[in-house]
PDB file of N, CA and C in Angstrom:
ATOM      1  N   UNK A   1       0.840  -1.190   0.000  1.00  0.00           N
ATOM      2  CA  UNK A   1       0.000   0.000   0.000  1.00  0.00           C
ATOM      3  C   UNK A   1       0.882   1.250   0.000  1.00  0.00           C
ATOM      4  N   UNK A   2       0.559   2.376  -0.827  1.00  0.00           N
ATOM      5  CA  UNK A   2       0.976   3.525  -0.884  1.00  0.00           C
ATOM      6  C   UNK A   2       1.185   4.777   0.253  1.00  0.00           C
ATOM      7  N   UNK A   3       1.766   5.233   0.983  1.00  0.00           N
ATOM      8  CA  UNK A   3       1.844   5.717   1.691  1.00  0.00           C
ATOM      9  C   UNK A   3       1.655   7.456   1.158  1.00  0.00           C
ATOM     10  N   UNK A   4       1.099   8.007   2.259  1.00  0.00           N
ATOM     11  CA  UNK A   4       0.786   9.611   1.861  1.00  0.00           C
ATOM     12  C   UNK A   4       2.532  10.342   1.084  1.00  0.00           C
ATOM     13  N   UNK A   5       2.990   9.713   2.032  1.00  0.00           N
ATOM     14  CA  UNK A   5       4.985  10.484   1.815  1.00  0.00           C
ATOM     15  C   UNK A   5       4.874   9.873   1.031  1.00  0.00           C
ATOM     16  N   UNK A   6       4.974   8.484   0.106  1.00  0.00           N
ATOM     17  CA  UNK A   6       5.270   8.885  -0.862  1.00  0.00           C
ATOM     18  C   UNK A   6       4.646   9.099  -2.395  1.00  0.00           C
ATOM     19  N   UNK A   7       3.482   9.573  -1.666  1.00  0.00           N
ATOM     20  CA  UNK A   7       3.004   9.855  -2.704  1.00  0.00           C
ATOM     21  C   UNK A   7       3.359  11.444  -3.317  1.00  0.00           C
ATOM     22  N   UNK A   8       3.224  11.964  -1.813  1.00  0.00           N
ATOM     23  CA  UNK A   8       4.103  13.677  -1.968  1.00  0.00           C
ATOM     24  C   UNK A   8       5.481  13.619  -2.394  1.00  0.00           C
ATOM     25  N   UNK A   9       6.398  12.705  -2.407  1.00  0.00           N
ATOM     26  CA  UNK A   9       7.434  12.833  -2.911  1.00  0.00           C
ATOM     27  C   UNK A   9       7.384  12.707  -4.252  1.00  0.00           C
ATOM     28  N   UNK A  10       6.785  11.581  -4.772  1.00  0.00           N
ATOM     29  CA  UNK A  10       6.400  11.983  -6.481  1.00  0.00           C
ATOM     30  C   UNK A  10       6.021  12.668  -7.254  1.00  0.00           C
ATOM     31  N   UNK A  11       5.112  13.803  -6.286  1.00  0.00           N
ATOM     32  CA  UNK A  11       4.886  15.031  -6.448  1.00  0.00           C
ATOM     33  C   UNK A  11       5.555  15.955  -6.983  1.00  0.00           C
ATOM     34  N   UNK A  12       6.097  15.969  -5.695  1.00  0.00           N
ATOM     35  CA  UNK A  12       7.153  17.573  -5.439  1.00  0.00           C
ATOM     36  C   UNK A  12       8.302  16.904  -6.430  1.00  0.00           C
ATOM     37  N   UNK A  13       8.362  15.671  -6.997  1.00  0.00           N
ATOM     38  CA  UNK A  13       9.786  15.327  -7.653  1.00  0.00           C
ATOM     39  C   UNK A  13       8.945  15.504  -8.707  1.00  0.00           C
ATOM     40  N   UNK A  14       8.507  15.742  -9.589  1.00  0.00           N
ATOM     41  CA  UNK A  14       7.146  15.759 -10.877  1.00  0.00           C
ATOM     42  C   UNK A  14       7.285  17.358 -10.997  1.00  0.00           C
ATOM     43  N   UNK A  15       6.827  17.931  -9.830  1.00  0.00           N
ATOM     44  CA  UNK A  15       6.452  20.002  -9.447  1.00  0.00           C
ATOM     45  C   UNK A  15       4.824  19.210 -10.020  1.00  0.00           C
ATOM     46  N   UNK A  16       4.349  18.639 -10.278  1.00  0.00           N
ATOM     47  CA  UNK A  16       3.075  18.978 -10.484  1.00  0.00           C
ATOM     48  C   UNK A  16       1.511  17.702  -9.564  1.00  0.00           C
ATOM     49  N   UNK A  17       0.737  18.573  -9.305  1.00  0.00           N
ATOM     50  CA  UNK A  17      -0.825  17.848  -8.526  1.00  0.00           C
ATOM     51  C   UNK A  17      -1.547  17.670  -9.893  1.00  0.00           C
ATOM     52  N   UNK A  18      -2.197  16.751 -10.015  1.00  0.00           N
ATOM     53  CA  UNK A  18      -3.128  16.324 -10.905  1.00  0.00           C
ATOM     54  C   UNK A  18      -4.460  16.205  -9.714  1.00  0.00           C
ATOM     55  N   UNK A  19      -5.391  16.563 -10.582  1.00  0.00           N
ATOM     56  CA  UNK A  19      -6.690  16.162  -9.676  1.00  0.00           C
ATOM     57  C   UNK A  19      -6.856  14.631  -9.042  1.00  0.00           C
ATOM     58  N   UNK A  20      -6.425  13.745  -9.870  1.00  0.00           N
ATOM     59  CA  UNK A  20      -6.830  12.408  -9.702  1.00  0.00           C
ATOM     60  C   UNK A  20      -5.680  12.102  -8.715  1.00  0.00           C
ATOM     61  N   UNK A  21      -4.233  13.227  -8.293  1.00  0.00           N
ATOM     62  CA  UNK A  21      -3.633  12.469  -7.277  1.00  0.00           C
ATOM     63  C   UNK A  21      -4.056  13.752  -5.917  1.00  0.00           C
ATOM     64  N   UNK A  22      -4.441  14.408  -6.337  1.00  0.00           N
ATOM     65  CA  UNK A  22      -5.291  15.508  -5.155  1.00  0.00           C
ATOM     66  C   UNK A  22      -6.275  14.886  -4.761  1.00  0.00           C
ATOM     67  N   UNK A  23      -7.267  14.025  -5.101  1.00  0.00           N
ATOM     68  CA  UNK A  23      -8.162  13.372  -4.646  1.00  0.00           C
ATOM     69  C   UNK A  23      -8.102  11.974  -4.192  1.00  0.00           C
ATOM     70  N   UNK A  24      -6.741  11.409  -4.399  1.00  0.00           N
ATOM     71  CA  UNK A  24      -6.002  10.501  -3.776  1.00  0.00           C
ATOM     72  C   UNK A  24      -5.314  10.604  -2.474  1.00  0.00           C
ATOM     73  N   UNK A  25      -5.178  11.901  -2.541  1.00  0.00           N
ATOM     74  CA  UNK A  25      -4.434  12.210  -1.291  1.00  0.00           C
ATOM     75  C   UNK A  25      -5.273  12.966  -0.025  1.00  0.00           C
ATOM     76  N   UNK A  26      -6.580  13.391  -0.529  1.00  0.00           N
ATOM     77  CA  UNK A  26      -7.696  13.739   0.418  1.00  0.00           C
ATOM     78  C   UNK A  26      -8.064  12.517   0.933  1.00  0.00           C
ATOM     79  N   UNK A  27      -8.560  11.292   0.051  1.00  0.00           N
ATOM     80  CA  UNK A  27      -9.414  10.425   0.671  1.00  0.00           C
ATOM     81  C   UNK A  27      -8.332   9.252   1.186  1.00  0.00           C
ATOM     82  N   UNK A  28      -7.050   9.407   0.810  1.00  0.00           N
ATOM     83  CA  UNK A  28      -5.845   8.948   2.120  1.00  0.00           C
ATOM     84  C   UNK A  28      -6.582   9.703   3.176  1.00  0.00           C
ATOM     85  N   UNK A  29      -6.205  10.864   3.458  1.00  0.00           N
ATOM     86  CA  UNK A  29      -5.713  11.582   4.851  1.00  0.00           C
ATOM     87  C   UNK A  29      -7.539  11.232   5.302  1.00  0.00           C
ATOM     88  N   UNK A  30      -8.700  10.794   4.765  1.00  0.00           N
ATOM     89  CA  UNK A  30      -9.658  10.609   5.650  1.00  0.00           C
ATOM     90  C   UNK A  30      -9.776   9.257   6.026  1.00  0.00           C
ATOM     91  N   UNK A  31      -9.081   8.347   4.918  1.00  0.00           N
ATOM     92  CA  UNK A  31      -9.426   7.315   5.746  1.00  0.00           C
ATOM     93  C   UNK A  31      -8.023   6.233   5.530  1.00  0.00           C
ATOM     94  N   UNK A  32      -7.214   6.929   5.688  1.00  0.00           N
ATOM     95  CA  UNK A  32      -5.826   5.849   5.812  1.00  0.00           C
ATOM     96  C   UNK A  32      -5.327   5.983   7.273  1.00  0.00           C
ATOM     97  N   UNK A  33      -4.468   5.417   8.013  1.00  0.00           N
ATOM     98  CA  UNK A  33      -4.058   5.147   9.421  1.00  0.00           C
ATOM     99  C   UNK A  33      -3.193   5.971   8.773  1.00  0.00           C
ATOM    100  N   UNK A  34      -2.145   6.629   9.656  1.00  0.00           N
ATOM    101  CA  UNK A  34      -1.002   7.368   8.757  1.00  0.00           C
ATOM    102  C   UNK A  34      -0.151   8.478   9.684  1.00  0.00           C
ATOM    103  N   UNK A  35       1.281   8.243  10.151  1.00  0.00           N
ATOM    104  CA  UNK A  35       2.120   8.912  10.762  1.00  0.00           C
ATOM    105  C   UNK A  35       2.713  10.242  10.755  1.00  0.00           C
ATOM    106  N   UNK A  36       3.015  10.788  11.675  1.00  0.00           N
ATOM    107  CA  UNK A  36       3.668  12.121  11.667  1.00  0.00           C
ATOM    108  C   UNK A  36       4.740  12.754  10.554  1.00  0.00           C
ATOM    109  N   UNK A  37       5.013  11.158   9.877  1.00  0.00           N
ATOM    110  CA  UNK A  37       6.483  11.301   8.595  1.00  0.00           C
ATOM    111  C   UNK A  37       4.996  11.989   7.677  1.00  0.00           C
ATOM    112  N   UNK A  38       4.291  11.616   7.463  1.00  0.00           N
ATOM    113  CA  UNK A  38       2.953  11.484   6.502  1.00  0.00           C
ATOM    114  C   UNK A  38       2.677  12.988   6.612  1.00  0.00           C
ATOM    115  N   UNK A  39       2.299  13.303   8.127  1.00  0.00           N
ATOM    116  CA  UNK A  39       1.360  14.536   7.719  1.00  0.00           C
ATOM    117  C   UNK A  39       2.926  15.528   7.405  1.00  0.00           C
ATOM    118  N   UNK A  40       3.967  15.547   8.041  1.00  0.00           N
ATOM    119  CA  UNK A  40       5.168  16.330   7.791  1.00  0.00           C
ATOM    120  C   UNK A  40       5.388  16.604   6.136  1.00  0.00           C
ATOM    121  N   UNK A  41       5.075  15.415   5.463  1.00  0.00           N
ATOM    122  CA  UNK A  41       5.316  15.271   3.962  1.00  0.00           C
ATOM    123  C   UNK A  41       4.264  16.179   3.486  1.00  0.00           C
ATOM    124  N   UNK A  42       3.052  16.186   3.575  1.00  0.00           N
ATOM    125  CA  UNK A  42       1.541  16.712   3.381  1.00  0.00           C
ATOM    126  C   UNK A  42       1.945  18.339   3.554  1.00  0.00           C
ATOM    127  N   UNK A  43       2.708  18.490   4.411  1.00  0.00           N
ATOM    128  CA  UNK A  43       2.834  20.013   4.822  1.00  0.00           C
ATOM    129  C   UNK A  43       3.964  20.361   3.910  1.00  0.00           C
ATOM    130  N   UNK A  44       4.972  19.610   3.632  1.00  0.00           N
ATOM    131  CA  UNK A  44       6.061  20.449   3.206  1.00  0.00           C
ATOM    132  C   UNK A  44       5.388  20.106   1.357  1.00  0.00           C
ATOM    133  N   UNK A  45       4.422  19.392   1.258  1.00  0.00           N
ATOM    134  CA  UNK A  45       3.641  19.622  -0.643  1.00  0.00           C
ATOM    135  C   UNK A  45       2.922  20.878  -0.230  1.00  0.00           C
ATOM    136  N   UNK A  46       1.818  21.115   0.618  1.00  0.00           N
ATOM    137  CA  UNK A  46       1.485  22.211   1.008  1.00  0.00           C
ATOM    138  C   UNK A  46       2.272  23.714   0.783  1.00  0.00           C
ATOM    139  N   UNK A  47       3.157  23.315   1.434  1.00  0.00           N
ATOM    140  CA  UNK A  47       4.612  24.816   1.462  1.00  0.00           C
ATOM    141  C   UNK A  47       4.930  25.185  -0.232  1.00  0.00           C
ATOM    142  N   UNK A  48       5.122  23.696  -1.159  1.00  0.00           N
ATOM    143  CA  UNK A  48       5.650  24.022  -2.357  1.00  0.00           C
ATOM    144  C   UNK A  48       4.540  24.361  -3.265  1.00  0.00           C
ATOM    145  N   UNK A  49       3.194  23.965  -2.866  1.00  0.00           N
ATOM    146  CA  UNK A  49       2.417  24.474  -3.559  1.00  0.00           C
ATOM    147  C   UNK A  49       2.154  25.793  -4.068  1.00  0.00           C
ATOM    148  N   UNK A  50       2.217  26.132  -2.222  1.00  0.00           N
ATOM    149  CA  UNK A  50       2.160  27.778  -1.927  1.00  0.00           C
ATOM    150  C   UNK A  50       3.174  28.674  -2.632  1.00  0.00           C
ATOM    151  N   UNK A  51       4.155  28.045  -2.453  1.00  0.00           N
ATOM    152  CA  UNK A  51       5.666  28.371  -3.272  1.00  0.00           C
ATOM    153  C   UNK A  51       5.529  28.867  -4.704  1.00  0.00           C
ATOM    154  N   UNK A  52       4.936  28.147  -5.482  1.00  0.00           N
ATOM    155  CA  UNK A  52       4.857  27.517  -7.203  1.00  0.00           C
ATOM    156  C   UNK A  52       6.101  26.479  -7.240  1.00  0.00           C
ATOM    157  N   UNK A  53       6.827  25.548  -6.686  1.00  0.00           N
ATOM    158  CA  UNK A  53       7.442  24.664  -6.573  1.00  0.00           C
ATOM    159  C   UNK A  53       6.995  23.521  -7.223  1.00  0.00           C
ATOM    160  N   UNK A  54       5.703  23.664  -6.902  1.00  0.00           N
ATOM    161  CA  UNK A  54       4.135  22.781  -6.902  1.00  0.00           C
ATOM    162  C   UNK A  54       3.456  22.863  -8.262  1.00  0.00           C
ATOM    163  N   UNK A  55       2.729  23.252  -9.055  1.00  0.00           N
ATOM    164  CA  UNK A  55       1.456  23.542  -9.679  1.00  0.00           C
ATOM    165  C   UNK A  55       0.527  22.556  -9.697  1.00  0.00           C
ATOM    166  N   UNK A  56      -0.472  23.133  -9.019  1.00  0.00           N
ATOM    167  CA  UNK A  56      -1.742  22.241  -9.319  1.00  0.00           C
ATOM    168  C   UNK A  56      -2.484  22.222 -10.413  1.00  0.00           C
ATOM    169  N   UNK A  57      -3.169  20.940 -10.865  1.00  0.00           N
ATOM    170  CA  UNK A  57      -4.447  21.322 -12.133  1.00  0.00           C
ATOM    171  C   UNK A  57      -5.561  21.923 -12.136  1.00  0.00           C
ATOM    172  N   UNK A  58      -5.857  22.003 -10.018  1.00  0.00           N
ATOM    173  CA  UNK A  58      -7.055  22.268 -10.117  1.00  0.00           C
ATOM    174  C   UNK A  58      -7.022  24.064 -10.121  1.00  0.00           C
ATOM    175  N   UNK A  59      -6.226  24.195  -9.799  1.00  0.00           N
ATOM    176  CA  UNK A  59      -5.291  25.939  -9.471  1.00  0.00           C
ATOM    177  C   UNK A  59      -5.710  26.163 -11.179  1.00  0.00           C
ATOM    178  N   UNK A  60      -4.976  25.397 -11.625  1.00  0.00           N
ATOM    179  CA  UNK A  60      -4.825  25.942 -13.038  1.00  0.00           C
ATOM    180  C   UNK A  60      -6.406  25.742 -13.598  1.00  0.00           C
ATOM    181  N   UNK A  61      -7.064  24.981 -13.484  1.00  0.00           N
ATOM    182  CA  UNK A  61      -8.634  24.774 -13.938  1.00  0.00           C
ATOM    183  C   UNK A  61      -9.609  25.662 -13.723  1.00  0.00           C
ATOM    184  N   UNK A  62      -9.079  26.215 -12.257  1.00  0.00           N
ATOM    185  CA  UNK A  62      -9.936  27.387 -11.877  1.00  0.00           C
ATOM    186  C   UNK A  62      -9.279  28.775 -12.238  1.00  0.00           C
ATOM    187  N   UNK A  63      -8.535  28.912 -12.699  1.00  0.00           N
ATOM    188  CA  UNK A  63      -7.675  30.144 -13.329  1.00  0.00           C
ATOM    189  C   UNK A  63      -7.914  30.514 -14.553  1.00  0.00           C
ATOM    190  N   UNK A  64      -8.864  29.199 -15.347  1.00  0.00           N
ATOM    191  CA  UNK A  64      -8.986  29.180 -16.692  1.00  0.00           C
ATOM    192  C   UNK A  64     -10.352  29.279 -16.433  1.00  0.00           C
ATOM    193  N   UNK A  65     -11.157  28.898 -15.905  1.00  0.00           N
ATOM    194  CA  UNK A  65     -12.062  29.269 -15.983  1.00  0.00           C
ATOM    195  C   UNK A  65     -12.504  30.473 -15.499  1.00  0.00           C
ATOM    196  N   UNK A  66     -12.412  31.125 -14.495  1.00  0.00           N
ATOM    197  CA  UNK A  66     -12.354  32.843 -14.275  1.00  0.00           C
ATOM    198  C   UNK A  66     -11.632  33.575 -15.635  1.00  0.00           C
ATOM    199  N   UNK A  67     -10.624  33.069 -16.489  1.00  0.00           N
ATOM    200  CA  UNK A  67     -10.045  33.968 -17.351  1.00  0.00           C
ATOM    201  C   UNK A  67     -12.005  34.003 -18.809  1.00  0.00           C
ATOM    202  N   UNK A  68     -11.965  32.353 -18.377  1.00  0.00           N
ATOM    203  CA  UNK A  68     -13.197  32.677 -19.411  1.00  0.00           C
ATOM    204  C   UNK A  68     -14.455  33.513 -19.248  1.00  0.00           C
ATOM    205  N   UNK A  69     -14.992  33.452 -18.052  1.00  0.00           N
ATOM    206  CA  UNK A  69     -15.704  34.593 -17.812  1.00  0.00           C
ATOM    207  C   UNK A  69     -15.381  36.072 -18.249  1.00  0.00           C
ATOM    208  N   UNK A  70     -14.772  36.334 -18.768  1.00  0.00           N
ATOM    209  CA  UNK A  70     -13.964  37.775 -19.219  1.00  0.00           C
ATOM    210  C   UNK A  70     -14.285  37.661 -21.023  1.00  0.00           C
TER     211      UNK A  70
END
């Protein structure tokens, strides 16, 4: 079984969130058992997100869609 870390490490080694691993990694953290290495990992994808280290799809999905309203 996949662990939250490393799933954030494939991440942050990628720079990019896809929805389908953003929603992998929500319904981990609600219903997986899962350690302090875990949520530490969760926070420092968090940090690079915030960063642009990160880019998300859904960031970008909703960026495109506000540009279309215009």
């Amino acid at each position: 079984m996949t662990c939250i870390r490393e799933v954030v490490q494939e991440v942050i080694s990628t720079g990019y969130l896809s929805l389908s691993v953003e929603n992998k990694l929500r319904q981990m953290l609600q219903t997986t058992h899962y350690d302090s290495e875990d949520i530490h990992a969760f926070a420092n994808l968090q940090l690079a997100a915030m960063s642009g280290q990160v880019k998300q799809e859904s960031r970008e999905l909703y960026q495109l869609a506000i540009m279309q309203q215009f």
